[in-house]
C-alpha atoms as a PDB file:
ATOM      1  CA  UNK A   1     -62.867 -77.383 -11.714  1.00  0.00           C
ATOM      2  CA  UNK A   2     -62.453 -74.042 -10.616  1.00  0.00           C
ATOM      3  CA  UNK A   3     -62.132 -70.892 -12.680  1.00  0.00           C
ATOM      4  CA  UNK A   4     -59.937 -68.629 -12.340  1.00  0.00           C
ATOM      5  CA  UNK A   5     -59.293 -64.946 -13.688  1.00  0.00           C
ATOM      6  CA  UNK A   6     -57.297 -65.760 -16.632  1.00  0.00           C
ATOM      7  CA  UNK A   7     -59.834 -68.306 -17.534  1.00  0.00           C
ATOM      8  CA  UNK A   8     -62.304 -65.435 -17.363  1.00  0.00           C
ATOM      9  CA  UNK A   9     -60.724 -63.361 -19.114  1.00  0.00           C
ATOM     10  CA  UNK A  10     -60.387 -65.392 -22.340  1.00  0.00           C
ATOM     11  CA  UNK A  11     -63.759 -66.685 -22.441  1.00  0.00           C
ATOM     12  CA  UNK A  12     -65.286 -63.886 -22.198  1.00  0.00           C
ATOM     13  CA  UNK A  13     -62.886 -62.426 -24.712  1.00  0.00           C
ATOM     14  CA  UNK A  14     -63.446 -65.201 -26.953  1.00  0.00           C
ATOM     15  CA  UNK A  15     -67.264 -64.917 -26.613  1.00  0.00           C
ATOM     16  CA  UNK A  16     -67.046 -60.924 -27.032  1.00  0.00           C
ATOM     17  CA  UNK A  17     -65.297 -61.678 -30.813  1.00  0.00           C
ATOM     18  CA  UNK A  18     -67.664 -64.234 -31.513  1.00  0.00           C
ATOM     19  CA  UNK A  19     -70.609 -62.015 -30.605  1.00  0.00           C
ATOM     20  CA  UNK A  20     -69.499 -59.066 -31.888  1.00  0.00           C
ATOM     21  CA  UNK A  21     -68.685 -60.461 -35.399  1.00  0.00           C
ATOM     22  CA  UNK A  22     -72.026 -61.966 -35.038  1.00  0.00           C
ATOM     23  CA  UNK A  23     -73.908 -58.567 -34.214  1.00  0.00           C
ATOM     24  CA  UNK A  24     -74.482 -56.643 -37.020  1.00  0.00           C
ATOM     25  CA  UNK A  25     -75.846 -59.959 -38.572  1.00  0.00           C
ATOM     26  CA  UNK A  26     -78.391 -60.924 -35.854  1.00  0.00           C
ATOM     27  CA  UNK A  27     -79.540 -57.646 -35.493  1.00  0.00           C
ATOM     28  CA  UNK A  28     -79.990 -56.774 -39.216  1.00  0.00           C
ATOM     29  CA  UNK A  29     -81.929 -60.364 -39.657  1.00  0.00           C
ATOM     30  CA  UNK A  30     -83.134 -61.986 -36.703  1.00  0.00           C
ATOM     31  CA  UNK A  31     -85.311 -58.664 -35.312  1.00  0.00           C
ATOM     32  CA  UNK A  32     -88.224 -61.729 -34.940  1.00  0.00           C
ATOM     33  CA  UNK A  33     -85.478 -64.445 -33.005  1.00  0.00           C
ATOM     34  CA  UNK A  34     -87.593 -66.200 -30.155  1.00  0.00           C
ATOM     35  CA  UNK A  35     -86.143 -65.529 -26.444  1.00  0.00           C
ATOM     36  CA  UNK A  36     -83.633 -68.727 -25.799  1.00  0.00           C
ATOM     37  CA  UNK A  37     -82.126 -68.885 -22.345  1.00  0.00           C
ATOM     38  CA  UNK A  38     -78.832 -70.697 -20.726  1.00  0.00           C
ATOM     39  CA  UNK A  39     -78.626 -71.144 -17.074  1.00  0.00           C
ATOM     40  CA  UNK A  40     -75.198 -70.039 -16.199  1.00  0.00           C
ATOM     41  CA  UNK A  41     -74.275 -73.561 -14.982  1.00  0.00           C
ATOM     42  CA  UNK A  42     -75.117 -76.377 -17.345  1.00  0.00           C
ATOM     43  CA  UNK A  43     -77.262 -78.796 -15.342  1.00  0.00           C
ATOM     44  CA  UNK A  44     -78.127 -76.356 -12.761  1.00  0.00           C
ATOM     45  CA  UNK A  45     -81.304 -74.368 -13.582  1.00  0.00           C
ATOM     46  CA  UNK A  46     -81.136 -70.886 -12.686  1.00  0.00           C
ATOM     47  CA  UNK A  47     -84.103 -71.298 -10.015  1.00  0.00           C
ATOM     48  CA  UNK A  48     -81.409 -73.458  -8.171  1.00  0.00           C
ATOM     49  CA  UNK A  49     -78.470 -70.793  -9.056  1.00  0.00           C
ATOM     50  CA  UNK A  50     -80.655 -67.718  -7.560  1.00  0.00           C
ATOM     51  CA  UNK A  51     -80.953 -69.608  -4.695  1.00  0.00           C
ATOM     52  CA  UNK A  52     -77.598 -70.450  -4.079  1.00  0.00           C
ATOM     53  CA  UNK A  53     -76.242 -66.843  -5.002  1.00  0.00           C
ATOM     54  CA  UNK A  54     -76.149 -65.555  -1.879  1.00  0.00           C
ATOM     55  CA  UNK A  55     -73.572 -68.034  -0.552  1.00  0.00           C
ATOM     56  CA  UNK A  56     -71.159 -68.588  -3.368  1.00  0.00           C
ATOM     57  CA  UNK A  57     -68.002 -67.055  -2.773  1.00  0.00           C
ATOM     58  CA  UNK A  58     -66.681 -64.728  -5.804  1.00  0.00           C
ATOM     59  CA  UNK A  59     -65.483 -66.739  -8.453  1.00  0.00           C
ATOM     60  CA  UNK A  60     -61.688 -65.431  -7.635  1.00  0.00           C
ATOM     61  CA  UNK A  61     -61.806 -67.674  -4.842  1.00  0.00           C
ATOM     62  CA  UNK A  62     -63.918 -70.892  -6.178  1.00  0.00           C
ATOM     63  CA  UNK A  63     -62.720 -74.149  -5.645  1.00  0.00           C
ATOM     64  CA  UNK A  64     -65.137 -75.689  -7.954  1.00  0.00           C
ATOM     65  CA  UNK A  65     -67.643 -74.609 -11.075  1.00  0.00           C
ATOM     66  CA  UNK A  66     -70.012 -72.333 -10.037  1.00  0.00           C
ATOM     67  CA  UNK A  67     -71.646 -69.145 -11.652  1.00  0.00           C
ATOM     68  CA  UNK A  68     -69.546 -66.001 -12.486  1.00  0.00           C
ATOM     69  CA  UNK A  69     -69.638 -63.587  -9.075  1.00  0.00           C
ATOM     70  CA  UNK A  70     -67.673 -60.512  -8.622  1.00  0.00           C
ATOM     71  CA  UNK A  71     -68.286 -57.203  -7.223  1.00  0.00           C
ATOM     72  CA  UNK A  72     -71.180 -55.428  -8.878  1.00  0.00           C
ATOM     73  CA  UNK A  73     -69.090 -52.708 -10.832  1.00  0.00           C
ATOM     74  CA  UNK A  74     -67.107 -55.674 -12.362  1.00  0.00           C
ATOM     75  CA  UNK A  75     -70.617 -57.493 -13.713  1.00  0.00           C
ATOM     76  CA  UNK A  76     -72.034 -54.129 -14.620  1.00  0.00           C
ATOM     77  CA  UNK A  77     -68.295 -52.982 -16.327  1.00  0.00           C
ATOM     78  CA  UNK A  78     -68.495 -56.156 -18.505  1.00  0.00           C
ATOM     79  CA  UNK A  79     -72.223 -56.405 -19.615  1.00  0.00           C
ATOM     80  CA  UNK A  80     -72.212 -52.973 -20.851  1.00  0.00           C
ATOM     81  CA  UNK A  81     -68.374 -52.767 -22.293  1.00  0.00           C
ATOM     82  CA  UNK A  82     -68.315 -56.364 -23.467  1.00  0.00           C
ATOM     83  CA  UNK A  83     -72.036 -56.871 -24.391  1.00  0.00           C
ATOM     84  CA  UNK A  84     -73.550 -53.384 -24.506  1.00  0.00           C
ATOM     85  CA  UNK A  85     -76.278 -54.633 -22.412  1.00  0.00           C
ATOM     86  CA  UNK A  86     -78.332 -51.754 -20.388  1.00  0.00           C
ATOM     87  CA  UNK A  87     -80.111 -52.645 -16.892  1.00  0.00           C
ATOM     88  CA  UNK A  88     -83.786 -53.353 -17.795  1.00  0.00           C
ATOM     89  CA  UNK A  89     -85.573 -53.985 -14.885  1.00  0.00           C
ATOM     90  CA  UNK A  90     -84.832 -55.217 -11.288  1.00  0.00           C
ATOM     91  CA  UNK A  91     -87.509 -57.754  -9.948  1.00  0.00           C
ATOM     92  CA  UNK A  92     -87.785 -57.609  -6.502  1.00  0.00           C
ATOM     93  CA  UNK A  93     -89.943 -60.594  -6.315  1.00  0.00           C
ATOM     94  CA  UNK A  94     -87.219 -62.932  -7.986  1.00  0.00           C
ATOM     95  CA  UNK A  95     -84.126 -60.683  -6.273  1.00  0.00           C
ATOM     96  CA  UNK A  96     -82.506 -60.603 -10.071  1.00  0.00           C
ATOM     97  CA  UNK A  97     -82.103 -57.613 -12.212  1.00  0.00           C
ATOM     98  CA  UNK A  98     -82.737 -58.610 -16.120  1.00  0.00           C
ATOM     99  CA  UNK A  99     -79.641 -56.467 -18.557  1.00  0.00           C
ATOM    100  CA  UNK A 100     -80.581 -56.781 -22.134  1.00  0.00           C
ATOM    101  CA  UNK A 101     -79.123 -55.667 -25.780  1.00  0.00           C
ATOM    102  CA  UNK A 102     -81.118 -54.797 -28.126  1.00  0.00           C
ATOM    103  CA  UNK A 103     -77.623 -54.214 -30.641  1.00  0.00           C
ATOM    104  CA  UNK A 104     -76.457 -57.687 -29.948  1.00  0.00           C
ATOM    105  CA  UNK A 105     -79.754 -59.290 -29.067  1.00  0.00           C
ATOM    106  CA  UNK A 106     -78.209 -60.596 -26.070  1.00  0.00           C
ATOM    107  CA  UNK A 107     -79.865 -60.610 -22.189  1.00  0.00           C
ATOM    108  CA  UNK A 108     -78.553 -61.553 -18.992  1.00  0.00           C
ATOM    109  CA  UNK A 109     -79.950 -62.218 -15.367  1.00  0.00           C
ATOM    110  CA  UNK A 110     -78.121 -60.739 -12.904  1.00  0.00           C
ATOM    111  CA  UNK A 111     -78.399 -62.037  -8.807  1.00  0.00           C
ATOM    112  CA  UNK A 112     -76.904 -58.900  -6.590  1.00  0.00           C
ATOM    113  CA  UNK A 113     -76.285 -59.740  -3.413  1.00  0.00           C
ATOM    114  CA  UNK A 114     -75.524 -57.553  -0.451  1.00  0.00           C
ATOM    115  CA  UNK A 115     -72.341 -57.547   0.071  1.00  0.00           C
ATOM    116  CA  UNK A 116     -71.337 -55.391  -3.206  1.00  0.00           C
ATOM    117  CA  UNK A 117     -71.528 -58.558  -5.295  1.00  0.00           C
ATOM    118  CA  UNK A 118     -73.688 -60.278  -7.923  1.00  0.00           C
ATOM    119  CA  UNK A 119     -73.892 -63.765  -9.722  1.00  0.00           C
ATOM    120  CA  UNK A 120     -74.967 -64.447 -13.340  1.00  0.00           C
ATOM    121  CA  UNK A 121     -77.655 -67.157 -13.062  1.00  0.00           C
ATOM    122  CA  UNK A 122     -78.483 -66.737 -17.038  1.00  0.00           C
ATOM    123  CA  UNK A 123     -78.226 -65.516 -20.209  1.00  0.00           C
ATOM    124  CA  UNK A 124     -79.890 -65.744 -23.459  1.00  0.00           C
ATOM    125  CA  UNK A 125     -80.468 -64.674 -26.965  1.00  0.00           C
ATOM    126  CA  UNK A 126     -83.280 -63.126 -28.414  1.00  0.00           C
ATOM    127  CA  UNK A 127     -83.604 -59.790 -26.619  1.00  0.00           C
ATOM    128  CA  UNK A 128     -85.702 -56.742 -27.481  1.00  0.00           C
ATOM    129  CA  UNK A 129     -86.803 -53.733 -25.476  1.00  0.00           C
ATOM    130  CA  UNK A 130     -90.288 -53.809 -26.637  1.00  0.00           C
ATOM    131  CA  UNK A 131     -91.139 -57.236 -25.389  1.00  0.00           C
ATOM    132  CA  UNK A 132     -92.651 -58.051 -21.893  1.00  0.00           C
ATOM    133  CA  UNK A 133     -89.842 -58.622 -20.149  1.00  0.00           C
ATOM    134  CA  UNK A 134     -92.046 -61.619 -18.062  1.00  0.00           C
ATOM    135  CA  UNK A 135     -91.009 -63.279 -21.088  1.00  0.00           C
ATOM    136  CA  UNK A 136     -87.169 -63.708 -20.449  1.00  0.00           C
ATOM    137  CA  UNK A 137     -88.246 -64.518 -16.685  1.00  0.00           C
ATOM    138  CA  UNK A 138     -90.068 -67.090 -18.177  1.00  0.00           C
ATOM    139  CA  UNK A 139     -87.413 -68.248 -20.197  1.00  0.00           C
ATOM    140  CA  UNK A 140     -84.761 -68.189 -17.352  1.00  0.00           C
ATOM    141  CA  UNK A 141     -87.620 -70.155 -15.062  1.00  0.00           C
ATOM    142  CA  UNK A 142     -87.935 -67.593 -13.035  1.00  0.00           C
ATOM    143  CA  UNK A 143     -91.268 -66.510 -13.709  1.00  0.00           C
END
């Protein structure tokens, strides 16, 4: 199955409705929601995802499921538009950078790669600023 723009597109504008209807309710109630994690291809952990990152072509030209790639100001344009998540840390030990909410309580792990691009490998709920960010690592299992 490959995914293509369009497809894009309405997911993550379905998932940006959801979310934001959702916001003002998980952030008003759920300050104490544990860290939950996705790997951004179900029965691929995101161990296996980071690895494969750096050969994936961009998700424009897929021919089958893989992780969301596209050039870095695309990823960055959407996670802070779409989710208002802020860069949090880059781990140069795992090569990911970790972009978290603390609005929506939303995170995401981010693979850049050096050609201009980057993969989401995961996401996850539960985010805020003042926890050890080890923890969505952890989560992720990336740690």
């Amino acid at each position: 199955m490959s995914i293509n723009a369009k497809t894009l597109a309405a997911a993550l504008a379905a998932g940006t409705f959801i979310l934001g209807g959702a916001a003002p309710a998980l952030a008003a109630s759920r300050a104490d929601q544990p860290v939950q994690s996705w790997s951004a291809m179900d029965g691929t952990d995101a161990r296996t995802l980071l690895r494969q990152a750096q050969d994936l072509p961009v998700s424009d030209l897929a021919v089958e499921d893989q992780p969301y790639c596209a050039a870095n100001a695309e990823i960055h344009y959407t996670l802070e538009h779409d989710f208002d998540e802020n860069r949090i840390e880059t781990d140069a030990q795992a090569g990911t950078e970790l972009w978290g909410s603390d609005s929506m309580g939303t995170w995401t792990m981010v693979a850049p790669r050096e050609d201009g691009t980057s993969c989401i490998i995961a996401s996850g709920i539960g985010f805020d600023e003042a926890r050890d960010t080890r923890l969505y690592y952890a989560s992720a299992g990336l740690d």
